[in-house]
N, C-alpha and C. Protein backbone atom coordinates (compact mmCIF):
# COMPACT_ATOMS: atom_id res chain seq x y z
N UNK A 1 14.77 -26.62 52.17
CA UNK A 1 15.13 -25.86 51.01
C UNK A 1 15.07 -26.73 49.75
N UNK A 2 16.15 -27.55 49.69
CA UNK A 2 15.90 -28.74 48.15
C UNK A 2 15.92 -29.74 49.02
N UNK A 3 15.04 -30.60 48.01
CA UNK A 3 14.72 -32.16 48.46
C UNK A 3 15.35 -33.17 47.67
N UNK A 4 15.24 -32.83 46.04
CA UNK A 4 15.62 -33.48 45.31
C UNK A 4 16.48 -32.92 44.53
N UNK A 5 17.88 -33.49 44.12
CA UNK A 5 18.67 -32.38 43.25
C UNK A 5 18.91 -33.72 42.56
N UNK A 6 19.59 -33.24 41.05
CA UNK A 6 20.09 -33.85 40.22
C UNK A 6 21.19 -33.38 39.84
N UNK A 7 22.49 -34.63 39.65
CA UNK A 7 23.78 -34.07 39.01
C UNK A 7 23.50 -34.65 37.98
N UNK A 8 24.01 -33.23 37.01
CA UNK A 8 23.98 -33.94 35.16
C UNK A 8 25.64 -34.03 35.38
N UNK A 9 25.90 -35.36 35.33
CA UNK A 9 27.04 -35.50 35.34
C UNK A 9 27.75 -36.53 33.80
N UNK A 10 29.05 -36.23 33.73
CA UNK A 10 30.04 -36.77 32.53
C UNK A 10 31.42 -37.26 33.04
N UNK A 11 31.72 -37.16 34.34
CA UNK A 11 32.75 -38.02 34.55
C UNK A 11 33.56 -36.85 34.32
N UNK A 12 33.75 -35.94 33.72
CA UNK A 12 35.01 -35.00 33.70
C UNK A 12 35.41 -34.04 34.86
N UNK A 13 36.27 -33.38 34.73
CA UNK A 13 36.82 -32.63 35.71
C UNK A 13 35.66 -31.54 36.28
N UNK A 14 34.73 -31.17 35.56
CA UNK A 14 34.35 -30.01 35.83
C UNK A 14 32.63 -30.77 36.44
N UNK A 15 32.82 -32.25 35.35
CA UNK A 15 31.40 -32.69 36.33
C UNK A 15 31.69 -33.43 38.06
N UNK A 16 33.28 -33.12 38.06
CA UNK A 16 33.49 -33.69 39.67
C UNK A 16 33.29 -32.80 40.56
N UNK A 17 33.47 -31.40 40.35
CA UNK A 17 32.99 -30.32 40.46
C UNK A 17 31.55 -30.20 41.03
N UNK A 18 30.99 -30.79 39.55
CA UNK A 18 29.48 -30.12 40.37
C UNK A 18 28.75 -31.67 41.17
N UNK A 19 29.42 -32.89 41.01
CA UNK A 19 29.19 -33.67 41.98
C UNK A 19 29.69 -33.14 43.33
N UNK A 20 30.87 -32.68 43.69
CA UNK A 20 30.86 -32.03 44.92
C UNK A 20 30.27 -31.04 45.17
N UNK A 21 29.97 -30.35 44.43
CA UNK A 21 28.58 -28.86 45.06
C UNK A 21 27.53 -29.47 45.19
N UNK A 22 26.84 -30.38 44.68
CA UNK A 22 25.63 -31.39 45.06
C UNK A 22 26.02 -31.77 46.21
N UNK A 23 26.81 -32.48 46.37
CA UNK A 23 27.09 -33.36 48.12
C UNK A 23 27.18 -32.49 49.01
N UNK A 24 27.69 -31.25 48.73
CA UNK A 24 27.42 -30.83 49.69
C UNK A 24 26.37 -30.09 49.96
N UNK A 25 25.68 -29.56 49.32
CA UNK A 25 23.98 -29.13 49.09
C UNK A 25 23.49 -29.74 49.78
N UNK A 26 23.28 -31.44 49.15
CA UNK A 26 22.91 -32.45 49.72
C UNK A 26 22.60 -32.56 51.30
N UNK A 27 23.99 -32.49 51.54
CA UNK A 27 24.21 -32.78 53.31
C UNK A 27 23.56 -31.87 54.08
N UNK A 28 23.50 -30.44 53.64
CA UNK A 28 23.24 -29.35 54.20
C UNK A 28 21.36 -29.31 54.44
N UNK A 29 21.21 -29.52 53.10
CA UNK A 29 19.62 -29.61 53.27
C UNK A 29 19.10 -31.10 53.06
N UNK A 30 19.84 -31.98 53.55
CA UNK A 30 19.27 -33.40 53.87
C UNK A 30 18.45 -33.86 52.41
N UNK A 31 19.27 -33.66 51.14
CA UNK A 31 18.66 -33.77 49.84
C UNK A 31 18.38 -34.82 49.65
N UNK A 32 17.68 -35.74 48.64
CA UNK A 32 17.88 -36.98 47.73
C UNK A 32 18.88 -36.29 46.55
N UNK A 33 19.47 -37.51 46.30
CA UNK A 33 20.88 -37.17 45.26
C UNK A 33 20.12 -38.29 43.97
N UNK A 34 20.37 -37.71 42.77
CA UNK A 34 20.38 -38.43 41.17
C UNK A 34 20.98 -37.86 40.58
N UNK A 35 22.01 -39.09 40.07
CA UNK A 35 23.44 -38.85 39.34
C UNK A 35 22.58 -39.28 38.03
N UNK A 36 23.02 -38.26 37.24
CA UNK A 36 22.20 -38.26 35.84
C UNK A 36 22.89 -38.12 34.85
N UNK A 37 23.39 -39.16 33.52
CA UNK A 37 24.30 -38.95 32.79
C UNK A 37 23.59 -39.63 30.93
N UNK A 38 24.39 -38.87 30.21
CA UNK A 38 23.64 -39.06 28.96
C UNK A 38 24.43 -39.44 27.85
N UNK A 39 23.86 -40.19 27.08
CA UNK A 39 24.33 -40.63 25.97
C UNK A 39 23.88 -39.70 25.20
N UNK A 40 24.83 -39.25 24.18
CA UNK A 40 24.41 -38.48 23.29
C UNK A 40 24.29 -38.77 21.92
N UNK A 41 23.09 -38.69 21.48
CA UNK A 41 22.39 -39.56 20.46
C UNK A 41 22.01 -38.42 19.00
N UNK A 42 22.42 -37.37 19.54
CA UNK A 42 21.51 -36.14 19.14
C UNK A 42 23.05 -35.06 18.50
N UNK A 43 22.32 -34.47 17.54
CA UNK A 43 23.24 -33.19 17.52
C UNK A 43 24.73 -33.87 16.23
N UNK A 44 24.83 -32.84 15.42
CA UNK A 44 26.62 -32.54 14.82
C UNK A 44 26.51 -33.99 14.14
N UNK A 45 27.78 -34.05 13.33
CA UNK A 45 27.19 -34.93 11.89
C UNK A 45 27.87 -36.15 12.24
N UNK A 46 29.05 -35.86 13.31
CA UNK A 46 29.29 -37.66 14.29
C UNK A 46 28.40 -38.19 14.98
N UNK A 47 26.99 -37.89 15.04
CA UNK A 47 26.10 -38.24 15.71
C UNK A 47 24.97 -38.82 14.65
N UNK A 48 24.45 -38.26 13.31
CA UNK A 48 24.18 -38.75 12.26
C UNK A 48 24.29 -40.25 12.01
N UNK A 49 22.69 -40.71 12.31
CA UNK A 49 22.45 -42.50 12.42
C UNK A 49 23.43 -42.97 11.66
N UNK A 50 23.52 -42.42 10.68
CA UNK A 50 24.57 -42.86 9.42
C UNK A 50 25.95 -42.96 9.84
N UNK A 51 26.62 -42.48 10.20
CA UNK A 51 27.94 -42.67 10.58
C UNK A 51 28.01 -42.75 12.34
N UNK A 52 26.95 -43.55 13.07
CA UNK A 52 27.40 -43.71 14.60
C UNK A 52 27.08 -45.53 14.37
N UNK A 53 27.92 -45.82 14.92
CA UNK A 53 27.64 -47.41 15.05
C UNK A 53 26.71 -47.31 16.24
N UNK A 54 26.81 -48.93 16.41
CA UNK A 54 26.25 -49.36 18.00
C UNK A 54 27.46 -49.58 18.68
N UNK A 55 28.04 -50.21 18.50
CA UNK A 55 29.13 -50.09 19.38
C UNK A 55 29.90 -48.74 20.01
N UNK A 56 29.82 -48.11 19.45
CA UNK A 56 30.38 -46.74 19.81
C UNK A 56 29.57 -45.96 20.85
N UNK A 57 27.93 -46.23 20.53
CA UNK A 57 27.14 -45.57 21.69
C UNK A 57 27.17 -46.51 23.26
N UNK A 58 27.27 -48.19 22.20
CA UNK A 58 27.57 -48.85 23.52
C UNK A 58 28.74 -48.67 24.14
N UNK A 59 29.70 -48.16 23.77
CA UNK A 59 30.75 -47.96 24.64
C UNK A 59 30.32 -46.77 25.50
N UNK A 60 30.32 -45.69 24.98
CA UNK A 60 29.69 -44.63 25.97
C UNK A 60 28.94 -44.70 26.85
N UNK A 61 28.25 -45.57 26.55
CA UNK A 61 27.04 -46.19 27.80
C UNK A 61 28.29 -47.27 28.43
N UNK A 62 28.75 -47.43 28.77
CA UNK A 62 29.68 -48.86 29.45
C UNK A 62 30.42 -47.17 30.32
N UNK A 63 31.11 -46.52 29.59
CA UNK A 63 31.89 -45.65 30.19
C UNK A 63 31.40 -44.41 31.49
N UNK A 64 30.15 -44.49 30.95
CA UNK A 64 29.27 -43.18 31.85
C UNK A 64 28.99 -44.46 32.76
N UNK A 65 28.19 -45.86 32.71
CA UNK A 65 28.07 -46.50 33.60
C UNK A 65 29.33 -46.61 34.61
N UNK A 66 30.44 -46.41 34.15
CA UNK A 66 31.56 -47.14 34.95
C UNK A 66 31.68 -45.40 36.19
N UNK A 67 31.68 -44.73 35.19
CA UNK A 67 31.54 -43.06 35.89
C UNK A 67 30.89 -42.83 37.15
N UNK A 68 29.46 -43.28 36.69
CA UNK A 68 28.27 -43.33 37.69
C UNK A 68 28.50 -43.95 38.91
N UNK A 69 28.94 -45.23 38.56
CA UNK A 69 29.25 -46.08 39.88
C UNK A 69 30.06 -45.40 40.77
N UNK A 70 31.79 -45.29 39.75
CA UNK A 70 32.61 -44.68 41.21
C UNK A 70 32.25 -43.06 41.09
N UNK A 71 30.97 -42.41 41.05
CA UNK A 71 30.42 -41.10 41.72
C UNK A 71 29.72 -41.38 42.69
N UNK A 72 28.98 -42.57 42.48
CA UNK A 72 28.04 -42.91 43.42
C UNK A 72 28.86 -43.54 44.72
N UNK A 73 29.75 -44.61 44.83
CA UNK A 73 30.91 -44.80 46.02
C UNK A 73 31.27 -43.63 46.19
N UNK A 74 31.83 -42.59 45.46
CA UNK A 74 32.58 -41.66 46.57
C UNK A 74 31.12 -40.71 47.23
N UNK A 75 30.24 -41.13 47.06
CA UNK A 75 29.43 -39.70 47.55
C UNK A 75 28.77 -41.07 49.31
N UNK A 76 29.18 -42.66 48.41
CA UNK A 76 28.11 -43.80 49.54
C UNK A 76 29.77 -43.07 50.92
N UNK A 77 30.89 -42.81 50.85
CA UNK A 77 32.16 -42.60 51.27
C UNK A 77 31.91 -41.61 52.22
N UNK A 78 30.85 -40.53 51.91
CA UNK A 78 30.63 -39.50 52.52
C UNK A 78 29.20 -39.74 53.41
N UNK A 79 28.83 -40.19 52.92
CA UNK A 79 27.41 -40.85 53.88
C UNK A 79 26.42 -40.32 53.12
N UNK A 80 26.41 -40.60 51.86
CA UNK A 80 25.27 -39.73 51.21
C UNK A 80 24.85 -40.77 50.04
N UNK A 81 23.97 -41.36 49.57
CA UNK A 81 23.21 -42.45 48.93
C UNK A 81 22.41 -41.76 47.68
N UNK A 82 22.83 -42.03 46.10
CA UNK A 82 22.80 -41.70 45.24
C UNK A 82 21.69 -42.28 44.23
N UNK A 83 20.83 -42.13 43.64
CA UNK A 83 20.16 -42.89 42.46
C UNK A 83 20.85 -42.46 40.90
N UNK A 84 21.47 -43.93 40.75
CA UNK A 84 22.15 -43.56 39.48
C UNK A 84 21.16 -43.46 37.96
N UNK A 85 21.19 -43.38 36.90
CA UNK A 85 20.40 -42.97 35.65
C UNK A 85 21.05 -42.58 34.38
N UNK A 86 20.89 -43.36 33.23
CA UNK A 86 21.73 -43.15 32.14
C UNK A 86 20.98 -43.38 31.27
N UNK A 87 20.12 -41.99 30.58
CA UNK A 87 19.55 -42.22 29.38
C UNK A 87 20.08 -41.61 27.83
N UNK A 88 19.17 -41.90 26.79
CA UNK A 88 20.15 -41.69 25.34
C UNK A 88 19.08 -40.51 25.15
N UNK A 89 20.27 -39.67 24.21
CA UNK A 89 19.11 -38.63 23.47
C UNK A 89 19.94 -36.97 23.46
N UNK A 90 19.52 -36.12 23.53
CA UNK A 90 19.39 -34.74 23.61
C UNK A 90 20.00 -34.28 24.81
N UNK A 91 21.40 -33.93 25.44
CA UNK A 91 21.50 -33.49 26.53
C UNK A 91 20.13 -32.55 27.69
N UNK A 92 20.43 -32.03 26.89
CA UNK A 92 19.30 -30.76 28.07
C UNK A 92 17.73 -31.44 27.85
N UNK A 93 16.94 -31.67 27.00
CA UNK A 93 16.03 -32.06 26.28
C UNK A 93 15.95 -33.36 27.52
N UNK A 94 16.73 -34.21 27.53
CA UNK A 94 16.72 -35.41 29.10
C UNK A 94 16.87 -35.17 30.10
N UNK A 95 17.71 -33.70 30.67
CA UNK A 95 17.87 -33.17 32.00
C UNK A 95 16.21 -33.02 31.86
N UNK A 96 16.10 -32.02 31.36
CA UNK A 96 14.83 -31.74 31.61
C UNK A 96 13.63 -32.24 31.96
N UNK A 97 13.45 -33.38 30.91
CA UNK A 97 12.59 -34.38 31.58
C UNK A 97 13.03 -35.24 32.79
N UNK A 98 13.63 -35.34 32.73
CA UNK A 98 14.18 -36.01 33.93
C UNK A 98 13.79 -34.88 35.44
N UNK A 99 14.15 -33.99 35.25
CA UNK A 99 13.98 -33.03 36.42
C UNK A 99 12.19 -32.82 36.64
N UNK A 100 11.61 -32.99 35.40
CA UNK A 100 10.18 -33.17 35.22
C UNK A 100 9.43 -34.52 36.13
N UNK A 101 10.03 -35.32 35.77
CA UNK A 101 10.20 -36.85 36.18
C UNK A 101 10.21 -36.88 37.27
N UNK A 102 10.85 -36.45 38.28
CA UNK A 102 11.03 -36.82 39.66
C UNK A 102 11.00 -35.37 40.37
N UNK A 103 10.84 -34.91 39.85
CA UNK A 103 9.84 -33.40 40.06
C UNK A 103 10.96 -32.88 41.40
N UNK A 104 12.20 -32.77 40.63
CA UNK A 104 13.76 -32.58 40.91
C UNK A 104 13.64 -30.74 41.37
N UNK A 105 13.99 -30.20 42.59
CA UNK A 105 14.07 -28.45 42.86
C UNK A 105 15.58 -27.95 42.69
N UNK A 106 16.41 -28.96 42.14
CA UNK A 106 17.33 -28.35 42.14
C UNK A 106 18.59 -29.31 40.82
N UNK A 107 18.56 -28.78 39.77
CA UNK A 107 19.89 -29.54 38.79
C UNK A 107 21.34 -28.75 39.12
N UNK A 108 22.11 -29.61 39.13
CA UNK A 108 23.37 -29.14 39.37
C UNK A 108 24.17 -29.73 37.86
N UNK A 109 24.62 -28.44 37.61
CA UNK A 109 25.22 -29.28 35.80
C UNK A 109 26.77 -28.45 36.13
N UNK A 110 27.81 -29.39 35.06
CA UNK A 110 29.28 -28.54 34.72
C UNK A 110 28.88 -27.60 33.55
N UNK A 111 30.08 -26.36 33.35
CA UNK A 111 30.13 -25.80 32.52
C UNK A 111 31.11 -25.31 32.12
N UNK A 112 31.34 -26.51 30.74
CA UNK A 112 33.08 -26.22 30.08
C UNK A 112 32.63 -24.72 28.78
N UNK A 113 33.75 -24.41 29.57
CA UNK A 113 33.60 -23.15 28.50
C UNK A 113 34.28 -23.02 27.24
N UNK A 114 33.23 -23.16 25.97
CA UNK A 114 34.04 -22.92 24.52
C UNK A 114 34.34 -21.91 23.83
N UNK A 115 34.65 -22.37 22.35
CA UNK A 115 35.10 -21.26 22.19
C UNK A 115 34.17 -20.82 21.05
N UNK A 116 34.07 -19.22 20.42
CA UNK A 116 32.67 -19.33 20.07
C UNK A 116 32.51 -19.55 18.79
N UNK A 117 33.06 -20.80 17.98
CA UNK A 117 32.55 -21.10 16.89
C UNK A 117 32.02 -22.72 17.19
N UNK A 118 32.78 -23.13 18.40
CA UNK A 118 32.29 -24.39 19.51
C UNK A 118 30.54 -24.17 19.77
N UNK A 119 30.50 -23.06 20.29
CA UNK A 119 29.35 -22.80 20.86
C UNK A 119 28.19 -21.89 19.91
N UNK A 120 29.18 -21.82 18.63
CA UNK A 120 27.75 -21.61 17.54
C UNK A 120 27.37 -22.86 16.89
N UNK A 121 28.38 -24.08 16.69
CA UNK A 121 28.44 -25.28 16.20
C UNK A 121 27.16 -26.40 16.37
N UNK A 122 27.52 -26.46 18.09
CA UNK A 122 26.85 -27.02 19.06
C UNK A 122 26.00 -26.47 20.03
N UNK A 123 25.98 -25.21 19.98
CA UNK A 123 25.46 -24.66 21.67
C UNK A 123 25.78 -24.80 22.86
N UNK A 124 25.01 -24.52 23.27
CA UNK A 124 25.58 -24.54 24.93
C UNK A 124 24.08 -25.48 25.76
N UNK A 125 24.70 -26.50 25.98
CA UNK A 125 23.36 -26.82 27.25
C UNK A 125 23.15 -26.44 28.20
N UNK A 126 24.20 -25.65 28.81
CA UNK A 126 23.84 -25.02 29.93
C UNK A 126 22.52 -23.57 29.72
N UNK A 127 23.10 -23.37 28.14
CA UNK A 127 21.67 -21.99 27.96
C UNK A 127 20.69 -22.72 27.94
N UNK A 128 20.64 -23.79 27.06
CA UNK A 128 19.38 -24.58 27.00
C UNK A 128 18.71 -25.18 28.39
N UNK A 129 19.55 -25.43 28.85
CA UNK A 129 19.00 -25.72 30.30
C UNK A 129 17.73 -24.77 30.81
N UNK A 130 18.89 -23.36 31.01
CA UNK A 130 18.19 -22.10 31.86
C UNK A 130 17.10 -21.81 31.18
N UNK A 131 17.09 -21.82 29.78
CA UNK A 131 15.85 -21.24 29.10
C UNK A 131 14.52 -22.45 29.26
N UNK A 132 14.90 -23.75 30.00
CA UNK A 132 13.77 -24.81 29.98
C UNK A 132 13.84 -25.35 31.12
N UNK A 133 14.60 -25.14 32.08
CA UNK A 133 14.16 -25.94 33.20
C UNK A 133 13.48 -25.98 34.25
N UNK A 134 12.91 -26.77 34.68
CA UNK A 134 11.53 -26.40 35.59
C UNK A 134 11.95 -26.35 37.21
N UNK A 135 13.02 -25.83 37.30
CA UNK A 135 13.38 -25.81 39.04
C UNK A 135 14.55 -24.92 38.85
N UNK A 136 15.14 -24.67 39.56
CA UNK A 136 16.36 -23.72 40.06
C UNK A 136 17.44 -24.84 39.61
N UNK A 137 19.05 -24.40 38.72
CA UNK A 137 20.06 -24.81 38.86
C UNK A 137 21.46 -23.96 39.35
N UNK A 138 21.89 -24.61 39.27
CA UNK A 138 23.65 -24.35 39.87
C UNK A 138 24.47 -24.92 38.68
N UNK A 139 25.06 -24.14 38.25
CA UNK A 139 26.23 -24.38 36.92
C UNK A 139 27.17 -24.02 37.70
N UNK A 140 27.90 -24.91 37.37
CA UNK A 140 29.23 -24.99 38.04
C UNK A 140 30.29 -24.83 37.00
N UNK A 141 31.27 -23.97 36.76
CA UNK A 141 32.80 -23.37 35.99
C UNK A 141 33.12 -24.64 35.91
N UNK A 142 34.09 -24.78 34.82
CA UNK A 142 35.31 -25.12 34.55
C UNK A 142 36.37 -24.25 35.10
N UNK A 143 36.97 -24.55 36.15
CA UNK A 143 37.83 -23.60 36.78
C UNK A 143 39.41 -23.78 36.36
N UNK A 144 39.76 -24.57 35.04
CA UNK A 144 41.10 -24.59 34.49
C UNK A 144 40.71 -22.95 33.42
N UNK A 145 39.64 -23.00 33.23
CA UNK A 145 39.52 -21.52 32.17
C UNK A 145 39.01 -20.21 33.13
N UNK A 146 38.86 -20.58 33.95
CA UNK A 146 37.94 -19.63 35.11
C UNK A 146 39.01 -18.49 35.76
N UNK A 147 38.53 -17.11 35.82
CA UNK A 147 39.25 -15.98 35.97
C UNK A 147 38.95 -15.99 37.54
N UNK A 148 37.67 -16.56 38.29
CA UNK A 148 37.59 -16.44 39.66
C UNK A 148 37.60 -17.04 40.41
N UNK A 149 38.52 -18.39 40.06
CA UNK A 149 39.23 -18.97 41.51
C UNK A 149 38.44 -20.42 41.22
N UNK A 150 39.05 -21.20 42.54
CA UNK A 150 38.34 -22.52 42.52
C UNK A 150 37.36 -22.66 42.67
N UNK A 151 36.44 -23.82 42.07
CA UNK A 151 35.35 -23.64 43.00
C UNK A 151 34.26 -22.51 42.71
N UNK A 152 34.22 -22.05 42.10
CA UNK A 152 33.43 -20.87 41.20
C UNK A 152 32.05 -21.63 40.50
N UNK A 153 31.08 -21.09 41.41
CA UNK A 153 29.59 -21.94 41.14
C UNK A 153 28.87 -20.47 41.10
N UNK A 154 27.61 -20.98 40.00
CA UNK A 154 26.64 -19.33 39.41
C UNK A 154 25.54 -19.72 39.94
N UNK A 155 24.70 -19.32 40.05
CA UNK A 155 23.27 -19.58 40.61
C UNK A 155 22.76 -19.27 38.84
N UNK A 156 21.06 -19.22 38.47
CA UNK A 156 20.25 -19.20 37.67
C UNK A 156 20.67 -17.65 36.71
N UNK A 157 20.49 -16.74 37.23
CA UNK A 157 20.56 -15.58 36.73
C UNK A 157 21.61 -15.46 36.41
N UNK A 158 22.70 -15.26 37.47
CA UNK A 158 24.14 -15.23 37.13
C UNK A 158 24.91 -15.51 36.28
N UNK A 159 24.44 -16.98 36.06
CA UNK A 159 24.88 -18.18 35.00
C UNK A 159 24.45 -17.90 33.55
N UNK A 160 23.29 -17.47 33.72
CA UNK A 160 22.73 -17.00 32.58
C UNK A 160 23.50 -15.72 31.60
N UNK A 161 23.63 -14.80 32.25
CA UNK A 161 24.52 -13.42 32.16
C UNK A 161 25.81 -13.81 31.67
N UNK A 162 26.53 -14.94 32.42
CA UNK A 162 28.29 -15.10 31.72
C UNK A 162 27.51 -16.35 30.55
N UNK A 163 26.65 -16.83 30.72
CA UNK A 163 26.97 -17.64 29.17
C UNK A 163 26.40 -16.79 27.76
């Protein structure tokens, strides 16, 4: 079924989430796993060359690195062996290539839900995703805002419809 999946992962609650719907994907259909995490370089006027240092992106990069690692132990914990990856730029715009890249059948991303002057501000990468990605994903809830329980994962269409 999938060979290759990718977690767009951030270290937060909702990307531990869809690191565990990957692992277990994973196990089920004997996947390759890539933990995929991004600096965000792009987008909103704290991001503006002008007011982002280096240090500040280098910290983010130190922090997603530190992320990556203990995602990658808890998944080496389960018997499942991870390729980690941390590039700068455009959230979805790098899933994408990236899923291009290693010619990935399956992204597994979180999806914190805002609120909608959040999500006229910034958007949503998860739409951006669906409207560009070249394989099947799994968006996975934020299930502290979620009306249907734990654990509440959308397939392509589905996902599409509630965002």
């Amino acid at each position: 079924m999938y060979q290759t999946i990718i977690i767009a992962y951030d270290g937060t609650a909702v990307g531990d989430a869809a690191l565990h719907e990957a692992a277990a994907l994973a196990r089920l259909c004997e996947a390759r796993l890539h933990i995929l995490a991004i600096v965000v370089t792009t987008g909103g006027l704290l991001l503006d060359p002008a007011t982002v240092s280096i240090d500040l992106l280098e910290s983010e990069r130190q922090c997603l690195h530190q992320a990556l690692d203990k995602a990658a132990q808890r998944l080496a914990r389960q018997g499942l062996i991870a390729t980690t990856c941390i590039r700068d730029g455009d959230p979805a715009a790098e899933i994408v290539a990236y899923a291009h890249e290693i010619k990935a059948d399956l992204v597994v991303t979180g999806h914190n839900h805002k609120g909608m002057l959040a999500r006229w501000f910034e958007g949503s990468v998860a739409t951006r995703l669906a409207d560009t990605m070249p394989c099947s994903m799994l968006i996975v809830t934020d299930t502290t805002h979620s009306h249907k329980g734990p654990g509440r994962a959308h397939t392509d269409d589905h996902a599409r419809q509630r965002l």
